[in-house]
Protein backbone atom coordinates (compact mmCIF):
# COMPACT_ATOMS: atom_id res chain seq x y z
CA UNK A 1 11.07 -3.95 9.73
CA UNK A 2 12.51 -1.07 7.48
CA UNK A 3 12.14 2.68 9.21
CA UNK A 4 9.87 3.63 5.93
CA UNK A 5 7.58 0.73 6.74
CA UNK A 6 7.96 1.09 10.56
CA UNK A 7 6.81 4.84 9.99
CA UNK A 8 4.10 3.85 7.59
CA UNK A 9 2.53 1.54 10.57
CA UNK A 10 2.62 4.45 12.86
CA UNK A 11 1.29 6.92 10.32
CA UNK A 12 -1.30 7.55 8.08
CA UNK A 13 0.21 9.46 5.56
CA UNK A 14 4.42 10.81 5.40
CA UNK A 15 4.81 13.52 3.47
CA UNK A 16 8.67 13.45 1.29
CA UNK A 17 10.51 16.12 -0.17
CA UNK A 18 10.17 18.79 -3.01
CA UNK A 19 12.47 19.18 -5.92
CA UNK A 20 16.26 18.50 -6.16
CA UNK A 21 17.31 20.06 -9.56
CA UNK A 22 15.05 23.26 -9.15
CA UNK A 23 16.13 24.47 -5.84
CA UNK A 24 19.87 23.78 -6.40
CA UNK A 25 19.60 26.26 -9.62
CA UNK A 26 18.37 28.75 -7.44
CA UNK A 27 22.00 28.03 -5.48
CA UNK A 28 24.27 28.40 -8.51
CA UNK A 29 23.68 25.00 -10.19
CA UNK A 30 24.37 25.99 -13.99
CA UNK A 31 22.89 23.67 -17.53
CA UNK A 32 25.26 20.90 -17.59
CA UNK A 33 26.64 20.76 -14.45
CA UNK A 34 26.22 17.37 -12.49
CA UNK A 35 24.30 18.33 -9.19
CA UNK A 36 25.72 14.97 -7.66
CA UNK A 37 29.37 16.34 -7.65
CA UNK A 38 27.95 19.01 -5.28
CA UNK A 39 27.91 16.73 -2.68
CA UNK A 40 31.61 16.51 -2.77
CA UNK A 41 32.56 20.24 -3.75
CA UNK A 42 29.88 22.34 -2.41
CA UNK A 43 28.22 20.13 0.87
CA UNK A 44 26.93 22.70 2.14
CA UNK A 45 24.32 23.87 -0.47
CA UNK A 46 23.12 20.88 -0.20
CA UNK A 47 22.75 20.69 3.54
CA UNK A 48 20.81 23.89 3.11
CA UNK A 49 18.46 22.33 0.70
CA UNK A 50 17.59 19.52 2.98
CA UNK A 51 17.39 21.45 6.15
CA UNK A 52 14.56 23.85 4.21
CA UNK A 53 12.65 20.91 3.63
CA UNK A 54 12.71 19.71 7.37
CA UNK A 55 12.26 22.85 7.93
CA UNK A 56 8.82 22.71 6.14
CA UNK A 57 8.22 19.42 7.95
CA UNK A 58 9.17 16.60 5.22
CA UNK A 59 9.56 12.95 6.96
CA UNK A 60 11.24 11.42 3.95
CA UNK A 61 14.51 13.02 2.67
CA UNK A 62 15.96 12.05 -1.26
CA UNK A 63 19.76 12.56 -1.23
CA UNK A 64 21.37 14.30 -4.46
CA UNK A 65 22.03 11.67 -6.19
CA UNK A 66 19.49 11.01 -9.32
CA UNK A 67 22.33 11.28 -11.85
CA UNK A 68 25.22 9.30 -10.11
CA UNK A 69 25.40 5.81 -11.59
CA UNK A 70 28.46 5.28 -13.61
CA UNK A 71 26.62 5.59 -17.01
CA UNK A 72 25.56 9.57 -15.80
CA UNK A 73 28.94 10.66 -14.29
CA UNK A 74 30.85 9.71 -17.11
CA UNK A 75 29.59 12.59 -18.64
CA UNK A 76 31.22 14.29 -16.59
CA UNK A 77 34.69 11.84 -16.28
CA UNK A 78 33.59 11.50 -12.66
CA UNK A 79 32.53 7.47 -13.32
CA UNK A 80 35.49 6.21 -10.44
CA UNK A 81 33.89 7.80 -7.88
CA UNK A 82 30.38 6.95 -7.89
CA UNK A 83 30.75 4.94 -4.52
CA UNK A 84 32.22 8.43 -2.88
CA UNK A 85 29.51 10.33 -3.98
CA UNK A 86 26.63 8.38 -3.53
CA UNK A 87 27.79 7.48 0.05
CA UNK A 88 28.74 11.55 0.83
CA UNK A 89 24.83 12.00 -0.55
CA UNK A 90 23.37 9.88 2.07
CA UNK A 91 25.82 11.08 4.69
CA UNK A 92 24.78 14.56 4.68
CA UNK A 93 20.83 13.47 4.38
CA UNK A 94 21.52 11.22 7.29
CA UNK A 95 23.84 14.26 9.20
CA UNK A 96 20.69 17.06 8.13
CA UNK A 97 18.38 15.09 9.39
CA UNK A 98 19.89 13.81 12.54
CA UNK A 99 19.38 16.72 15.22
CA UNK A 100 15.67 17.28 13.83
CA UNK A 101 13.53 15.77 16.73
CA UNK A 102 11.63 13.18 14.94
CA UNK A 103 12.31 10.22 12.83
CA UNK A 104 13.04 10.90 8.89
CA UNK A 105 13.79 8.23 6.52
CA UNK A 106 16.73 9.29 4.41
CA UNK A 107 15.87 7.69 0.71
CA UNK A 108 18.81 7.04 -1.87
CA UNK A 109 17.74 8.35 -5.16
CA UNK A 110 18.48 6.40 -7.75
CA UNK A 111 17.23 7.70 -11.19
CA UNK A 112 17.78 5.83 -14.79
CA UNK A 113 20.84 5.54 -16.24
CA UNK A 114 19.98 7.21 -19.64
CA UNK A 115 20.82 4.81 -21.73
CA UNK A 116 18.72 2.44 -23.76
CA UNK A 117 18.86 -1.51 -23.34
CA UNK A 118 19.62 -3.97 -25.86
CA UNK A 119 18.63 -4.11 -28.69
CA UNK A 120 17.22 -0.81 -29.48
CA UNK A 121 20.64 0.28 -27.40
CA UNK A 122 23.98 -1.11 -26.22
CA UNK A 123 23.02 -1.61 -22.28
CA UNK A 124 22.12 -5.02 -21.77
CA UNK A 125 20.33 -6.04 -18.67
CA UNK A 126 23.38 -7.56 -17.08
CA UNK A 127 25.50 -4.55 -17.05
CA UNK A 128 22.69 -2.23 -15.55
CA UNK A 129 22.26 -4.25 -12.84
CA UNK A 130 25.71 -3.88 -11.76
CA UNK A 131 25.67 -0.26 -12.27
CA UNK A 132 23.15 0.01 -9.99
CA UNK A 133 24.55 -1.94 -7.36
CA UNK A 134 27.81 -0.35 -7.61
CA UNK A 135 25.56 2.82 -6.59
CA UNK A 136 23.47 1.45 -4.33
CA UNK A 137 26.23 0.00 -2.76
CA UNK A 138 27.23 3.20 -1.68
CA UNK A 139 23.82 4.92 -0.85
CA UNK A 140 23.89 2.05 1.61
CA UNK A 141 27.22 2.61 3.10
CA UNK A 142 26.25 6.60 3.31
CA UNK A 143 23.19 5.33 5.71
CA UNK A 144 20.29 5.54 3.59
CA UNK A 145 17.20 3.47 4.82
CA UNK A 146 16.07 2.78 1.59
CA UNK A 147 16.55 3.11 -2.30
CA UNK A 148 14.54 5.23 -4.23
CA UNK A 149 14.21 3.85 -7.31
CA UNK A 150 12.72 6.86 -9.00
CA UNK A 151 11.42 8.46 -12.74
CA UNK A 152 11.77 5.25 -14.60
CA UNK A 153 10.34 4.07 -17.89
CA UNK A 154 11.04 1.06 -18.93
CA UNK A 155 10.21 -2.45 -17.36
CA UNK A 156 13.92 -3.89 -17.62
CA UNK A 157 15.39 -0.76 -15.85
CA UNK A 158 12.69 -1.18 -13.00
CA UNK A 159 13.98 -4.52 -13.00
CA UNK A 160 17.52 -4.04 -13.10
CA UNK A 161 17.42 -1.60 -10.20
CA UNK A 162 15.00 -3.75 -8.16
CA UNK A 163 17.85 -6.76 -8.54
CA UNK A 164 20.33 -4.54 -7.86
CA UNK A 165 18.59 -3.50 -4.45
CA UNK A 166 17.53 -6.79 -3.37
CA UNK A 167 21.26 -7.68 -3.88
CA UNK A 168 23.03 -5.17 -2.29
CA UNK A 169 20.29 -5.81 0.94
CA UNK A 170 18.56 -1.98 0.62
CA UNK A 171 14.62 -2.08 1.12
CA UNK A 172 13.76 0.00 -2.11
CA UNK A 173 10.56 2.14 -3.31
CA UNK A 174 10.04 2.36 -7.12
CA UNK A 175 8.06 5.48 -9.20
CA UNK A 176 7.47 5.87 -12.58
CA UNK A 177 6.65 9.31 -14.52
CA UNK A 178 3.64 8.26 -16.55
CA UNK A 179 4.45 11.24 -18.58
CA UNK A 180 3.59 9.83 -22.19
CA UNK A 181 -0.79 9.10 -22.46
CA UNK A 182 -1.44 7.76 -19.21
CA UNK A 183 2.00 5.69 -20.00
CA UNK A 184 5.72 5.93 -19.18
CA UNK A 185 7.68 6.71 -22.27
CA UNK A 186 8.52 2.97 -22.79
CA UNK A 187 4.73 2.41 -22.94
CA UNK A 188 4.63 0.70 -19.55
CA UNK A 189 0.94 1.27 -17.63
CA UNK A 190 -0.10 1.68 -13.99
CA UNK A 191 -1.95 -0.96 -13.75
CA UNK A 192 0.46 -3.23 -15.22
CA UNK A 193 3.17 -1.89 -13.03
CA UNK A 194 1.38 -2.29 -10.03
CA UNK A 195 0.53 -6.14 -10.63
CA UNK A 196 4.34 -6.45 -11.57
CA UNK A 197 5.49 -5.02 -8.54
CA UNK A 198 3.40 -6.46 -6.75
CA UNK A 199 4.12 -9.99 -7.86
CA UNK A 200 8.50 -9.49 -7.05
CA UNK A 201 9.34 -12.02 -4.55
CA UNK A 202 10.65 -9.09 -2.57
CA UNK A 203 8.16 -6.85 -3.17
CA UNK A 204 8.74 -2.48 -3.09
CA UNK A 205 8.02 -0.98 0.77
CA UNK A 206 6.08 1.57 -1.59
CA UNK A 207 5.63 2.09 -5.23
CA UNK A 208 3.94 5.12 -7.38
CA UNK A 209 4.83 8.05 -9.74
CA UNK A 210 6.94 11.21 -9.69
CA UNK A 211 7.67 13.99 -12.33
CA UNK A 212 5.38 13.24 -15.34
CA UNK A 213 3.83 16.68 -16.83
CA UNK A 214 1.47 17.75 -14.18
CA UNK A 215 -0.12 16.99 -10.94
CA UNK A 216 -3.52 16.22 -12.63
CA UNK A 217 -2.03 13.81 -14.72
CA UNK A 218 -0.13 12.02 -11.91
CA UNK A 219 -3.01 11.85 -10.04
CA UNK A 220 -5.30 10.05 -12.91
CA UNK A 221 -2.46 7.52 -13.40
CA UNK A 222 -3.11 6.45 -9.63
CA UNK A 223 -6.39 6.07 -9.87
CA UNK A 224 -5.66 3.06 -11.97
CA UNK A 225 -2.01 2.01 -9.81
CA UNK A 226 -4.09 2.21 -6.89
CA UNK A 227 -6.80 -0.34 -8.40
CA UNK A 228 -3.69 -2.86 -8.90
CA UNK A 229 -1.28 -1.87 -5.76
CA UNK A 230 -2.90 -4.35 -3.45
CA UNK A 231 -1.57 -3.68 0.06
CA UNK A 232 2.08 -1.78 -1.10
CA UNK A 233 1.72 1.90 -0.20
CA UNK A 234 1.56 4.12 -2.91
CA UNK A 235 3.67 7.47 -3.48
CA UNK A 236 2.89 10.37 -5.11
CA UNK A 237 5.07 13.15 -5.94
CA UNK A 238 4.45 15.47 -8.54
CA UNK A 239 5.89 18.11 -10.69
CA UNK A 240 4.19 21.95 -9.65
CA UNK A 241 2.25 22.14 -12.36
CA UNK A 242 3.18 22.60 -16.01
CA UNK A 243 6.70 23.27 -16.85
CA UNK A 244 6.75 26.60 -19.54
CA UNK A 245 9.96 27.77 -21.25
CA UNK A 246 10.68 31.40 -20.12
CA UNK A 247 14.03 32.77 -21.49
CA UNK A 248 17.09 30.96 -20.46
CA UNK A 249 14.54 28.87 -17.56
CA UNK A 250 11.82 26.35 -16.98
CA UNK A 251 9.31 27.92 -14.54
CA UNK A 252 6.70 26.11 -13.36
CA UNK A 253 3.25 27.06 -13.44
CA UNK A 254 2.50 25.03 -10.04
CA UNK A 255 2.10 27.52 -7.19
CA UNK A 256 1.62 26.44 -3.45
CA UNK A 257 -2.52 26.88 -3.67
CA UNK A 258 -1.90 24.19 -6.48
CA UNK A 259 -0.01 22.07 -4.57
CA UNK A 260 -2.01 22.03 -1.57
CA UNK A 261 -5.11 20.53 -3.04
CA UNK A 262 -3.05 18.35 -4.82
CA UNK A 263 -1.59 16.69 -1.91
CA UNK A 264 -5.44 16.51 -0.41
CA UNK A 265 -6.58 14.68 -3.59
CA UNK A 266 -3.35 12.22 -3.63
CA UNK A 267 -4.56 11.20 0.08
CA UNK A 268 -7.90 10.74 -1.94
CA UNK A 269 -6.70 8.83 -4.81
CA UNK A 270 -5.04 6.55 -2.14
CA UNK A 271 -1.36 7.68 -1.63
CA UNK A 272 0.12 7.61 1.60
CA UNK A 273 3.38 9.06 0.71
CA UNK A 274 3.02 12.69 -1.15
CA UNK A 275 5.53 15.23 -2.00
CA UNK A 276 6.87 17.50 -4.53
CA UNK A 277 9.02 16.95 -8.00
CA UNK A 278 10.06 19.35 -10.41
CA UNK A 279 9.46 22.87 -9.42
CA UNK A 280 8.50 22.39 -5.57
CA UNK A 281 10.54 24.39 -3.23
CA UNK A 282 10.01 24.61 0.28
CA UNK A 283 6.98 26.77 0.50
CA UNK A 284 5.67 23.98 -1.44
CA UNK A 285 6.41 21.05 0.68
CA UNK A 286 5.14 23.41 3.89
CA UNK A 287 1.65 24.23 2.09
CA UNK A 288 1.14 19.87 1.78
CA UNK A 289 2.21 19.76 5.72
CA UNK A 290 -0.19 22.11 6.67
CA UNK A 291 -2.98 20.79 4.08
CA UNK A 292 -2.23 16.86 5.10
CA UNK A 293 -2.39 17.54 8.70
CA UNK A 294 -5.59 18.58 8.60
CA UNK A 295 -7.13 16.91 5.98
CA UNK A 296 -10.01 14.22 6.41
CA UNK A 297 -9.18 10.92 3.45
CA UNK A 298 -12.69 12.12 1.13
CA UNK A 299 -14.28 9.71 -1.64
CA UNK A 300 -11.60 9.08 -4.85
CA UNK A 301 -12.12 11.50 -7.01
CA UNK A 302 -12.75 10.99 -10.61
CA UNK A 303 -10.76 12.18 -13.92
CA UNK A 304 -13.52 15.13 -14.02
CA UNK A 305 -13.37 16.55 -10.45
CA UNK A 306 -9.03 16.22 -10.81
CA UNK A 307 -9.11 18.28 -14.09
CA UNK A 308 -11.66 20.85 -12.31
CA UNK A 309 -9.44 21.06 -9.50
CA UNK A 310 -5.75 20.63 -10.67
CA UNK A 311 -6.31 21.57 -14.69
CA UNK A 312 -6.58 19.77 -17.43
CA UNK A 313 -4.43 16.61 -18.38
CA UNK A 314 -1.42 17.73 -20.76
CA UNK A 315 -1.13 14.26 -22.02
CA UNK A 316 -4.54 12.51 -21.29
CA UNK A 317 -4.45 8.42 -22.61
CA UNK A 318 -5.01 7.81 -26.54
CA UNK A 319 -9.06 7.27 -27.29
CA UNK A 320 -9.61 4.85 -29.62
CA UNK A 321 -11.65 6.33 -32.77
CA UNK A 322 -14.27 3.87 -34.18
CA UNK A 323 -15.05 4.49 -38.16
CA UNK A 324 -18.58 5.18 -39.02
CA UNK A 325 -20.24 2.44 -39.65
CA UNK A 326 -18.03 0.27 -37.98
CA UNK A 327 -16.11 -2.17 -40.08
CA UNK A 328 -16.47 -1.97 -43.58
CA UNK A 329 -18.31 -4.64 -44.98
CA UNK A 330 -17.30 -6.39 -48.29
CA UNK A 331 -19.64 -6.17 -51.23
CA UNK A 332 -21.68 -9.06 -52.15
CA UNK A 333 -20.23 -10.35 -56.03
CA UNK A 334 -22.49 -10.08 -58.66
C-alpha cells in the first residue's frame, strides 16, 4: 500500500500544499526564470517554501518541479540534467518534511511538457512517454511517494505520463485544469476523465483538478468528476480566486475567507484531498487546516449555492441555443 493511500485509509480528508510559482516570486523568482533550477542553485528558498506550508499544517508536499521534463528545461539549455533536478526536488521535500512529527507524502510534480502531439504538433506519443519517465525516474530516486501528474489537457499527455509512471513503478495522482467551459483546453470533460481513469488497469491513487480560473469553477467541474470517480479519491486544488493583471504582476483576487469556504465546499462536492494552486500562500493553506478540521461533510452543493458562495463561474460550460421555432421546416411545393 502507497503512503498517499495508506494515509487516505486513516483519514478522512489530507489537505496538500498552496502555490509553487507565486510564493517563489515573492523570493526573487523573476519572468522567465525556470523555478526548477532553484532546486540546484538556491535550495534553500525552496526549503523555506515547504517548511511554511508544514508550517500551516499541509500533509501532502509537491516538489518544484512542474517545468522539469526535458522538453521545459531546454528552454533554458538545462535538458542533461533533468534526472539531477528532479531527484534534488524530491530530496529536499523528503529532507523538509522529515523532522515534522507526522507522516507527509512528498508528491513529484510533474506538469505538461508544452508541446503539442502529433499531428497538430511534432511530439508524438512515443517520445513523451519517455520524457516523462526520464523525469519520473528521478522524482523516484529523490524519494517521492508518488507522481503528481498535474494541470494537464489533453487525453494523450494524461496518457503518456500515466505509462510513464506505471513504468518507472511510481503510484501516481492525475489533475486536470478544466479551465476552458467546464473543459480542459483540449476539450477533454470530467466526466469523461473520470470513467477513463477509472478504467486504467493501474488505476490513479487519486485523480481531480488544479489551477483552472477560479475556485467556483473547479468546484462545478467536480460535481460532475465526482458522479464518474467511482471509488478513486478525488483532489481538489484551486487557484485563489481570479487572477487580474496589476502592473508588472498577476494578483489574485482569492483571499484566505475565500479559500476557507472553498475547502468546506470541496469536502462537500466530494474531495478528500484539497489544497491551494495559483495564488495560495501559506496563510492560505492554514485558513483550509483550520476550516477542514472542523468542518462536518454537508449535502453537495449545487452550481447556484457555489456561485453564491465562491462567485460566479469565469468560464461556465457552452448552452446550447435552440432557434425559434425549432427546425425550420421546408415549404410545401406548389
Amino acid at each position: 500500500m502507497s503512503k498517499l493511500t495508506q494515509l487516505l485509509e486513516e483519514k478522512d480528508f489530507l489537505l496538500a500544499d498552496g502555490a509553487t510559482g507565486t510564493n517563489l516570486f515573492d523570493l526573487g523568482l523573476e519572468a522567465g526564470m525556470a523555478p526548477d533550477v532553484w532546486n540546484l542553485d538556491l535550495p534553500q528558498n525552496i526549503t523555506a517554501l515547504h517548511k511554511s506550508f508544514l508550517d500551516a499544517g499541509s500533509d501532502i508536499l509537491v516538489t518544484n518541479s512542474f517545468g522539469a521534463s526535458s522538453r521545459r528545461l531546454k528552454l533554458h539549455d538545462m535538458q542533461d540534467r533533468v534526472a539531477e533536478i528532479n531527484a534534488r526536488a524530491a530530496q529536499i521535500a523528503a529532507e523538509s518534511a522529515a523532522n515534522i512529527g507526522r507522516p507527509v507524502v512528498i508528491a513529484g510534480s510533474v506538469g505538461p511538457t508544452g508541446d503539442l502531439f502529433a499531428p497538430l504538433g511534432e511530439l508524438t506519443y512515443e517520445q513523451a512517454v519517455e520524457v516523462f519517465i526520464e523525469q519520473i525516474e528521478g522524482l523516484k530516486q529523490g524519494g517521492a511517494d508518488v507522481a503528481w501528474i498535474e494541470t494537464m489537457s489533453a487525453p494523450e499527455e494524461i496518457a503518456a505520463a500515466v505509462e510513464a509512471a506505471v513504468t518507472v513503478g511510481l503510484p501516481y495522482t492525475v489533475t486536470v485544469s478544466f479551465d476552458t467551459a467546464g473543459r480542459s483546453m483540449m476539450g477533454l470533460t470530467p466526466g469523461d476523465f473520470g470513467t477513463t481513469m477509472g478504467k486504467n488497469a493501474t488505476p490513479p491513487e487519486a485523480m481531480g483538478s488544479n489551477c483552472g480560473v477560479g475556485a467556483s469553477d473547479l468546484l462545478f467541474a467536480l460535481l460532475a468528476l465526482t458522479d464518474s470517480a467511482g471509488d478513486i479519491p478525488v483532489i481538489a486544488k484551486a487557484n485563489a480566486g481570479i487572477p487580474h493583471i496589476k502592473g508588472d504582476s498577476v494578483v489574485y483576487s482569492g483571499t484566505p475567507d475565500l479559500m476557507e469556504t472553498y475547502a468546506c465546499l470541496a469536502i462537500d462536492v466530494g474531495a478528500r484531498i484539497i489544497g491551494g494552486c495559483c495564488g495560495n500562500r501559506p496563510e492560505h493553506v492554514a485558513r483550509m487546516r483550520k476550516a477542514l478540521d472542523s468542518h462536518v461533510k454537508g449535502e453537495k452543493p449545487t452550481r447556484a449555492e457555489l456561485e453564491e458562495k465562491l462567485g460566479a463561474l469565469v468560464s461556465p460550460p457552452a448552452t446550447k441555443v435552440k432557434s425559434e421555432g425549432g427546425r425550420r421546416r421546408r415549404r410545401a411545393a406548389n
